[in-house]
Protein backbone atom coordinates (compact mmCIF):
# COMPACT_ATOMS: atom_id res chain seq x y z
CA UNK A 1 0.00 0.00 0.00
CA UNK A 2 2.67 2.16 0.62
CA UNK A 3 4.24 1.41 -2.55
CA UNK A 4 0.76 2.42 -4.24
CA UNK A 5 0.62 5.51 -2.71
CA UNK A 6 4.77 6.60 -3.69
CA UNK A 7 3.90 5.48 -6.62
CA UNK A 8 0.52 7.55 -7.31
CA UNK A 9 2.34 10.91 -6.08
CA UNK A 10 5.03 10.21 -8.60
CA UNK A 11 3.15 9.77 -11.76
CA UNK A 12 1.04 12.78 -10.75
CA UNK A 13 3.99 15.00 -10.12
CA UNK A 14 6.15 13.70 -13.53
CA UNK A 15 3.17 13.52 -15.46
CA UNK A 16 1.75 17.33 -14.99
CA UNK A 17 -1.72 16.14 -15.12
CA UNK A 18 -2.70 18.71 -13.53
CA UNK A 19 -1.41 21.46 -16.04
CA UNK A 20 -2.67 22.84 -18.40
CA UNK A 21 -0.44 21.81 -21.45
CA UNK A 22 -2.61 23.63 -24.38
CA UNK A 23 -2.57 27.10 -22.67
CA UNK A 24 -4.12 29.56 -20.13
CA UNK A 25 -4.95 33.38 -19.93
CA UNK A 26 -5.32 35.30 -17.19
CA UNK A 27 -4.80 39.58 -16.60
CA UNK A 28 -3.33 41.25 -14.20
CA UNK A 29 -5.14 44.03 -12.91
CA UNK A 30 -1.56 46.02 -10.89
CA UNK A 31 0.37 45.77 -13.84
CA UNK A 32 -2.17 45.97 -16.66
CA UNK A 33 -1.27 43.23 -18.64
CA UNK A 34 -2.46 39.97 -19.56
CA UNK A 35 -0.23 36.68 -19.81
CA UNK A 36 -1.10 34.37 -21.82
CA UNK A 37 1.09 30.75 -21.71
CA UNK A 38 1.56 27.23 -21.09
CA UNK A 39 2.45 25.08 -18.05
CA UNK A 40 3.46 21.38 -18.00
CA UNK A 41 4.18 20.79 -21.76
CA UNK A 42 6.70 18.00 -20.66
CA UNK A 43 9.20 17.44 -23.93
CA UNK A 44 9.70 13.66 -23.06
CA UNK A 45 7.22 10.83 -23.16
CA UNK A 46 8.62 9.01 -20.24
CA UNK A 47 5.98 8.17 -17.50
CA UNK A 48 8.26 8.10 -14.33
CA UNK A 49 11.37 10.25 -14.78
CA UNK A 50 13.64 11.37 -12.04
CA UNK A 51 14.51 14.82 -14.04
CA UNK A 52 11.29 16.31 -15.36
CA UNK A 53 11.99 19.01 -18.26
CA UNK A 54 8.80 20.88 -19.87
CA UNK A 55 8.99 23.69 -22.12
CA UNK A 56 6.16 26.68 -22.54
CA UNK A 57 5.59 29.04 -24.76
CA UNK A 58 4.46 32.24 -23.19
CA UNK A 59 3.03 35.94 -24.10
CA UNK A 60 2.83 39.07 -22.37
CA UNK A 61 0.58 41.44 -23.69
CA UNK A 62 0.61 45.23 -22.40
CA UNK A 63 -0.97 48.51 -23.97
CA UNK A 64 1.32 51.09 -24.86
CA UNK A 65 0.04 54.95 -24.62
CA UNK A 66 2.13 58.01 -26.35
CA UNK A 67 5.33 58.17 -25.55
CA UNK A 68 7.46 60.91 -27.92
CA UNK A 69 11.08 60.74 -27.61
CA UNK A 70 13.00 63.97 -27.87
CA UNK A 71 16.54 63.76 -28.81
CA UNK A 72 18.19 67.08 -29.25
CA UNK A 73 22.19 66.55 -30.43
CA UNK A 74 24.53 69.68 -30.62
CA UNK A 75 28.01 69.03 -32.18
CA UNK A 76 30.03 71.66 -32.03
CA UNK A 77 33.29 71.98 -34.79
CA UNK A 78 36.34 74.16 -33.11
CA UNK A 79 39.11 74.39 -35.07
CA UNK A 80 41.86 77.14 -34.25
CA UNK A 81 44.73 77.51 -36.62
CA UNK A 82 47.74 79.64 -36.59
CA UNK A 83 49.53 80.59 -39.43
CA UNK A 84 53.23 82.09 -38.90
CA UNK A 85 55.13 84.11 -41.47
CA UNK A 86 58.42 85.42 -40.59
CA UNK A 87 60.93 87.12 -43.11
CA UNK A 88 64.47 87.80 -41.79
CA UNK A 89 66.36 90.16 -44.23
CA UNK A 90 69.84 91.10 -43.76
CA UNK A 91 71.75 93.53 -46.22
CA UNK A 92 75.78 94.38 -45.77
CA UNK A 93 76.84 97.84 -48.05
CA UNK A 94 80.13 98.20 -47.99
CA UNK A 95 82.59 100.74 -49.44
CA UNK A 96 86.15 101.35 -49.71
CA UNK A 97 87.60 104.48 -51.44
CA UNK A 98 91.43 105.61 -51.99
CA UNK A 99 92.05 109.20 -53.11
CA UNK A 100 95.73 110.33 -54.06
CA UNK A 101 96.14 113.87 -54.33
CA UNK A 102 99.60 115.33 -56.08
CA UNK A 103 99.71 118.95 -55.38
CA UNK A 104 102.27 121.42 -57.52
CA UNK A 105 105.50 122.61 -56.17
CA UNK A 106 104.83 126.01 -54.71
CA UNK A 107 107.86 128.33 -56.03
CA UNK A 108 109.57 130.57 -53.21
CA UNK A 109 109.98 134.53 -53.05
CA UNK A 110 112.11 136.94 -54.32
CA UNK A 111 115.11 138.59 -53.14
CA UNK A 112 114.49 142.78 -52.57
CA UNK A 113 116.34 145.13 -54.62
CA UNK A 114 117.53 148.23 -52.93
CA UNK A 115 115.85 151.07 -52.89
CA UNK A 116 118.67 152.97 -53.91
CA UNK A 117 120.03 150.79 -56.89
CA UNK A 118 116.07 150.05 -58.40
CA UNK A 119 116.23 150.74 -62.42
CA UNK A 120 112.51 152.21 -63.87
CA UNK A 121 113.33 150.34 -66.75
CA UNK A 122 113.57 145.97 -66.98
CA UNK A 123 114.57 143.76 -64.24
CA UNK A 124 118.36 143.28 -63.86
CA UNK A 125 119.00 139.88 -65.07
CA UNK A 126 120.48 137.68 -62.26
CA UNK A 127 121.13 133.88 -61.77
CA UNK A 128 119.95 133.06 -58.74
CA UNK A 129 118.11 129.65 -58.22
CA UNK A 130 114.51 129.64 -56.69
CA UNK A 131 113.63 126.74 -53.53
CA UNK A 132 110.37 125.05 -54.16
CA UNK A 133 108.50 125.26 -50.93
CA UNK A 134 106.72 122.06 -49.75
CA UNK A 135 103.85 121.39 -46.83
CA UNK A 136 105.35 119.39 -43.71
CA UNK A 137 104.08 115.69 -43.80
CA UNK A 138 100.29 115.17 -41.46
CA UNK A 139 98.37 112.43 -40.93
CA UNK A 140 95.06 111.89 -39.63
CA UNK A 141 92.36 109.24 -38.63
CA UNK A 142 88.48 109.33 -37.82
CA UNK A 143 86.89 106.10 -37.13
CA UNK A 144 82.45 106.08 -36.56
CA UNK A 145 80.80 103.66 -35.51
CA UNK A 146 77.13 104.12 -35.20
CA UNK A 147 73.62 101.58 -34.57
CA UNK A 148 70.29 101.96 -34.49
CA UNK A 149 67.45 99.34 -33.35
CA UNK A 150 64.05 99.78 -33.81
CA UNK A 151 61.29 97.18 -32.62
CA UNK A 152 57.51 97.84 -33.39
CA UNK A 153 54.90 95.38 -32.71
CA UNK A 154 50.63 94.86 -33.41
CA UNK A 155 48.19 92.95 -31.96
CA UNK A 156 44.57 92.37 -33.42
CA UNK A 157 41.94 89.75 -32.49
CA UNK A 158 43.24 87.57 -35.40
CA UNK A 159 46.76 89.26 -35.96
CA UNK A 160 50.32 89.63 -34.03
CA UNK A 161 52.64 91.39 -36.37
CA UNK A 162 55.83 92.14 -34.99
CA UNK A 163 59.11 94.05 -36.40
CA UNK A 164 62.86 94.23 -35.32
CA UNK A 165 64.79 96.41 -37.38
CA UNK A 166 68.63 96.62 -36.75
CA UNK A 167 71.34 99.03 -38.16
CA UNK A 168 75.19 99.35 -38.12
CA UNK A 169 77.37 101.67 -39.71
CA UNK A 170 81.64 101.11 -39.46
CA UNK A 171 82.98 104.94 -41.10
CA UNK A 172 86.68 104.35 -41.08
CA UNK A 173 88.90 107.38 -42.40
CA UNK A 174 92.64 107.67 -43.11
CA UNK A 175 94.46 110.16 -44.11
CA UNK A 176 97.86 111.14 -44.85
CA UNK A 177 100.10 114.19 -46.36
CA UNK A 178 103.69 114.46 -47.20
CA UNK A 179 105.87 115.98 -49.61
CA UNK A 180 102.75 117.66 -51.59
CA UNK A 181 101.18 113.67 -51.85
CA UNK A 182 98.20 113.13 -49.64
CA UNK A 183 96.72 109.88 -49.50
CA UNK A 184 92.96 109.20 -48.26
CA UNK A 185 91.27 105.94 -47.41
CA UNK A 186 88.02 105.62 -46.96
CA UNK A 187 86.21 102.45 -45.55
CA UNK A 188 81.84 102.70 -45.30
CA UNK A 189 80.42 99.14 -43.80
CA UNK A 190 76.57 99.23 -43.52
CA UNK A 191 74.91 96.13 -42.17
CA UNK A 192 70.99 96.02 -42.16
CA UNK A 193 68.84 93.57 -40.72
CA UNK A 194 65.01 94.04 -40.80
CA UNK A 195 62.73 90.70 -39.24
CA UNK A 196 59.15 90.79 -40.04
CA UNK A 197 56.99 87.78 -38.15
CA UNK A 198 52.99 87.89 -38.75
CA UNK A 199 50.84 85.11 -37.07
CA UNK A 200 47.26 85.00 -38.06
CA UNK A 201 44.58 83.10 -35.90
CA UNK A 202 41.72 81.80 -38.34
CA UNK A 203 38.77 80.10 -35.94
CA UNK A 204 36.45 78.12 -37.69
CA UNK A 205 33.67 76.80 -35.67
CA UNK A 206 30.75 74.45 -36.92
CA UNK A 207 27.50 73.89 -34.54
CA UNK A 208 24.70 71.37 -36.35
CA UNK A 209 21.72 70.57 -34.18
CA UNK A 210 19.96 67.63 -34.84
CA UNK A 211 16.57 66.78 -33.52
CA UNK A 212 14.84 63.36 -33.34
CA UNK A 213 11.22 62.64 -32.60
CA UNK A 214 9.66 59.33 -32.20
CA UNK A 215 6.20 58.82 -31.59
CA UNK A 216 4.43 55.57 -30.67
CA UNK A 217 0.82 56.12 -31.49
CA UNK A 218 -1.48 55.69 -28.42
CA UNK A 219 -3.40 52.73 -27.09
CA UNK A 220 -0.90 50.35 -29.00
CA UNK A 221 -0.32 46.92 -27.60
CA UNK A 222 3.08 45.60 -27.36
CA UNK A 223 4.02 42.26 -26.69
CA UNK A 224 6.96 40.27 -25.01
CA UNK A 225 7.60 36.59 -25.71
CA UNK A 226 8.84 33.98 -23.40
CA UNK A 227 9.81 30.82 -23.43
CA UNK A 228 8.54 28.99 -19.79
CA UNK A 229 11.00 26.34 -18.52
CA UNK A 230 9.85 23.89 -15.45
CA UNK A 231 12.32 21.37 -14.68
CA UNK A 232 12.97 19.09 -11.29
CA UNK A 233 16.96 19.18 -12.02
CA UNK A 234 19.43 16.40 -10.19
CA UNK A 235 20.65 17.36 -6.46
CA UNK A 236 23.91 18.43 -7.76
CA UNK A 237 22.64 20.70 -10.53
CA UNK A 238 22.91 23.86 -10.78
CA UNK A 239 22.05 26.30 -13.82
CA UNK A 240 24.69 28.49 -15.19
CA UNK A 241 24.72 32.06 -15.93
CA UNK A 242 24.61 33.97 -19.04
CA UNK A 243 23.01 31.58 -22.15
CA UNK A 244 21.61 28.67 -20.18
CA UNK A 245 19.05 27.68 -22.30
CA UNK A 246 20.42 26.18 -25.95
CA UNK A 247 18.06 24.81 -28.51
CA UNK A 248 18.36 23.35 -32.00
CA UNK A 249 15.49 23.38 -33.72
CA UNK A 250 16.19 21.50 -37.30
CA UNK A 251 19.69 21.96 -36.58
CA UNK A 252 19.57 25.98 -35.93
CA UNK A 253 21.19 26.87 -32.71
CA UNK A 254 19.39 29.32 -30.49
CA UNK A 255 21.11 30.49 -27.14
CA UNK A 256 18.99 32.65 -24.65
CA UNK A 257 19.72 33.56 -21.34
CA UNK A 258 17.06 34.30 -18.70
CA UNK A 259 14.70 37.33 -18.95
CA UNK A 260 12.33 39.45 -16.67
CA UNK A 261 8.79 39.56 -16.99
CA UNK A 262 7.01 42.60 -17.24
CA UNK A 263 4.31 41.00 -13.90
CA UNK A 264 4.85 39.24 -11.10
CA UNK A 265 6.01 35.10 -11.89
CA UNK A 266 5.57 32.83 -10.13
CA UNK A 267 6.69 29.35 -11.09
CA UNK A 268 4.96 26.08 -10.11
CA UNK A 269 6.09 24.52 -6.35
CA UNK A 270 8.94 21.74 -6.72
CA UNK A 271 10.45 22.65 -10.26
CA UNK A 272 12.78 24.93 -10.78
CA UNK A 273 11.40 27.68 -13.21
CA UNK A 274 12.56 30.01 -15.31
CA UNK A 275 11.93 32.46 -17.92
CA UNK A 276 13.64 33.42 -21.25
CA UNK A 277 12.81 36.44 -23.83
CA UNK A 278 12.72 34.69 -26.96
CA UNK A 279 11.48 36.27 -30.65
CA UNK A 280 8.54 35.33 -31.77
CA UNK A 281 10.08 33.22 -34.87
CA UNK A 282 11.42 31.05 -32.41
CA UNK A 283 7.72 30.35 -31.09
CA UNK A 284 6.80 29.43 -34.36
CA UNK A 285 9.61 27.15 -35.45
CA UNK A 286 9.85 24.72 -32.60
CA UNK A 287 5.52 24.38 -33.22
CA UNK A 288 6.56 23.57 -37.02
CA UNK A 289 10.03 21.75 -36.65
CA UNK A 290 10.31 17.99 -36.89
CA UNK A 291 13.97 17.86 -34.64
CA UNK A 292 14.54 19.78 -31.19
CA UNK A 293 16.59 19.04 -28.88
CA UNK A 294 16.70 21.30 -25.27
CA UNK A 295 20.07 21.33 -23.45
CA UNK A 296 20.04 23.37 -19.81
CA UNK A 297 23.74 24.62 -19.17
CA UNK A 298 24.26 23.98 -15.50
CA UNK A 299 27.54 24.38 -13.47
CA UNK A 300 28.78 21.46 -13.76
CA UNK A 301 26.99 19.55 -15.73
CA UNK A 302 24.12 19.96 -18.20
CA UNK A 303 20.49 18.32 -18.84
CA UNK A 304 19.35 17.49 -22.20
CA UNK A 305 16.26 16.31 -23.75
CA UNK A 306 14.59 15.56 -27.11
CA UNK A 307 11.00 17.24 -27.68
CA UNK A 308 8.24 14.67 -28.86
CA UNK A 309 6.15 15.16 -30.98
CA UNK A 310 3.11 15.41 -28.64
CA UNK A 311 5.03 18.02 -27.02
CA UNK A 312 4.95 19.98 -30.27
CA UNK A 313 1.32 19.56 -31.04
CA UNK A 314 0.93 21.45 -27.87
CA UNK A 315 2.83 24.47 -29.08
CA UNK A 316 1.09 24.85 -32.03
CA UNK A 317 -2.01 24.53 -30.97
CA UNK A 318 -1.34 27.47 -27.86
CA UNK A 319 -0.25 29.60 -31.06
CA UNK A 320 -3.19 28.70 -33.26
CA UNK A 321 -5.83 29.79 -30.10
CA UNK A 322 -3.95 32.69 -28.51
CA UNK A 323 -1.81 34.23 -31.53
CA UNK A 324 -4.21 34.11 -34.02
CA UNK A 325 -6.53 36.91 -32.37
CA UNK A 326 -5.46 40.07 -30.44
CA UNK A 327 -6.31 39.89 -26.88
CA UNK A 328 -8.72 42.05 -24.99
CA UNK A 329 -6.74 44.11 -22.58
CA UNK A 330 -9.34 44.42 -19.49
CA UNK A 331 -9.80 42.94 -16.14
CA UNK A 332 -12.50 40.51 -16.11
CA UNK A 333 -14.06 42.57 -12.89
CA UNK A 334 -14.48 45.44 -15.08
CA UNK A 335 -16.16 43.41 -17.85
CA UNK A 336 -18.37 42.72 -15.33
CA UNK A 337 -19.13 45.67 -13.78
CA UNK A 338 -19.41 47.55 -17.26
CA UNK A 339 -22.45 45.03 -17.91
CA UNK A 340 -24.36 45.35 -14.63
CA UNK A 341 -23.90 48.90 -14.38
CA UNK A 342 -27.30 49.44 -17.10
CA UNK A 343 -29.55 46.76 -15.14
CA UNK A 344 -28.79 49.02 -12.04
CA UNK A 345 -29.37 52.13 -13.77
CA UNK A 346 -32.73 50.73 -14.98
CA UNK A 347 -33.99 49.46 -11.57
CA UNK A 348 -33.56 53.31 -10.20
């Protein structure tokens, strides 16, 4: 008898009898949104298993009012460039002049005749011999040096200029007299340089402003889609993070790791639950493929199962009754009150 009864419990907790394998819907009035999905669809046809793996399809559905998205984007462009231009010029003038000068002998004076032997008529002829006179020898030097400097500079909001002007002047002078022959030289060494350095700031800057709006018209109904997992795993299992949950569904790969529901989940006591966002494609190939195989990353070690056939029947015919229509977003309570409220209004 007490074999019976272990035995009882067990096929009525591996064999979800209870569930409901085809689908349920129910709404939930806090968060506003009605779930519709499966529980119990057990992927393997065993009666008495030890690890119990079934796999639900799942939909949230939630109405969406008018949200508009404002996205205002300023990019600003600064770009600062400085252009230099500096001319160094240097000019050297130099001069060097000899002068020779030969000057004429300069003849001396005249003797005095007496007063008392002078003649009214011509000069007495006489032999004497008449000494050339010459200047004593000199000699003289000058020597200038002289410099100027001159620096300038301007400054506008997108201009330094800025000048350096130097100047120097060697005057070297020699000079020399002897003997009626005086000698001059002359030496004249100018050297210029004149530095001219502009810099000119050009700023360019660029400011685009881009705005995006997105409206989502009101009263639209949005949906998230889950895949339901219920699974009594071995002691020593536990599920990994990240992609736990690995199908091939005619030899596709799909990896998913677990979601959040938009409501409050609960899973079913004993089996270790869990939900994962899925896209709706992936609903709709595992109710039409002919080969998938579930494998639950754990820890350590993993649990894998092949989905029967029966198991598949069950997801397409939970898309055929709940997809195939869009559901009625309102609490059954107000359904009900909406259709008592004119019987009461009639009785007063």
């Amino acid at each position: 008898m007490k074999f019976l009864g272990i035995f009882l419990s067990a096929i009525l907790l591996a064999g979800c009898s209870g569930a409901h394998k085809k689908g349920t819907s129910k709404f939930d009035d806090y968060d506003a949104l009605q779930v519709d999905q499966m529980v119990g669809n057990k992927v393997s046809s065993g009666v008495i298993q030890k690890t119990i793996v079934c796999l639900n399809a799942r939909r949230e559905s939630r109405r969406v009012t008018a949200i508009t998205n404002i996205s205002v984007v300023q990019v600003t462009n600064q770009t600062v460039t400085a252009v230099t231009n500096q001319t160094v010029s240097v000019a050297t003038n130099f001069l060097f002049t000899v002068m020779t000068n030969l000057a004429p002998l300069t003849p001396g004076p005249l003797p005095a005749p007496g007063a008392e032997n002078a003649v009214a008529t011509s000069p007495p002829e006489t032999n004497a011999v008449l000494a050339a006179t010459n200047t004593g020898p000199a000699l003289s030097t000058n020597v200038t040096v002289s410099l100027a400097a001159n620096q300038s500079a301007t400054t506008s909001p997108n201009q330094t200029a800025a000048n350096s002007q130097l100047v120097r002047t060697i005057n070297n002078q020699f000079t020399t007299s002897s003997n009626n022959l005086t000698i001059a030289v002359m030496t004249n060494l100018i050297v210029s340089a004149d530095t001219n350095q502009t810099v000119n700031y050009v700023t360019n800057s660029s400011i685009a402003s881009i705005t995006n709006i997105v409206i989502t018209p009101t009263n639209l109904l949005a949906y998230d889609y889950f895949l339901y997992t219920e699974m009594t795993p071995p002691a020593d299992f536990t599920l990994a993070s990240g992609e736990s949950l690995i199908l091939l569904v005619d030899g596709v790969r799909y990896g998913f790791a677990q979601g959040q529901s938009g409501t409050a989940f609960v899973g079913r006591r004993n089996f270790m639950s869990g939900l994962y966002r899925v896209p709706p494609e992936v609903l709709v190939a595992i109710a039409n493929a002919k080969d998938v195989r579930i494998r639950f990353k754990g820890v350590n070690s993993v649990v894998e199962r092949t989905m029967n056939d029966s198991s598949k029947q069950n997801f397409k015919t939970f898309l055929v009754r709940y997809f195939s229509t869009e559901p009625t977003l309102e609490s059954p309570k107000k359904k009900m009150a909406t259709a008592v409220a004119p019987a009461e209004v009639a009785t007063r």
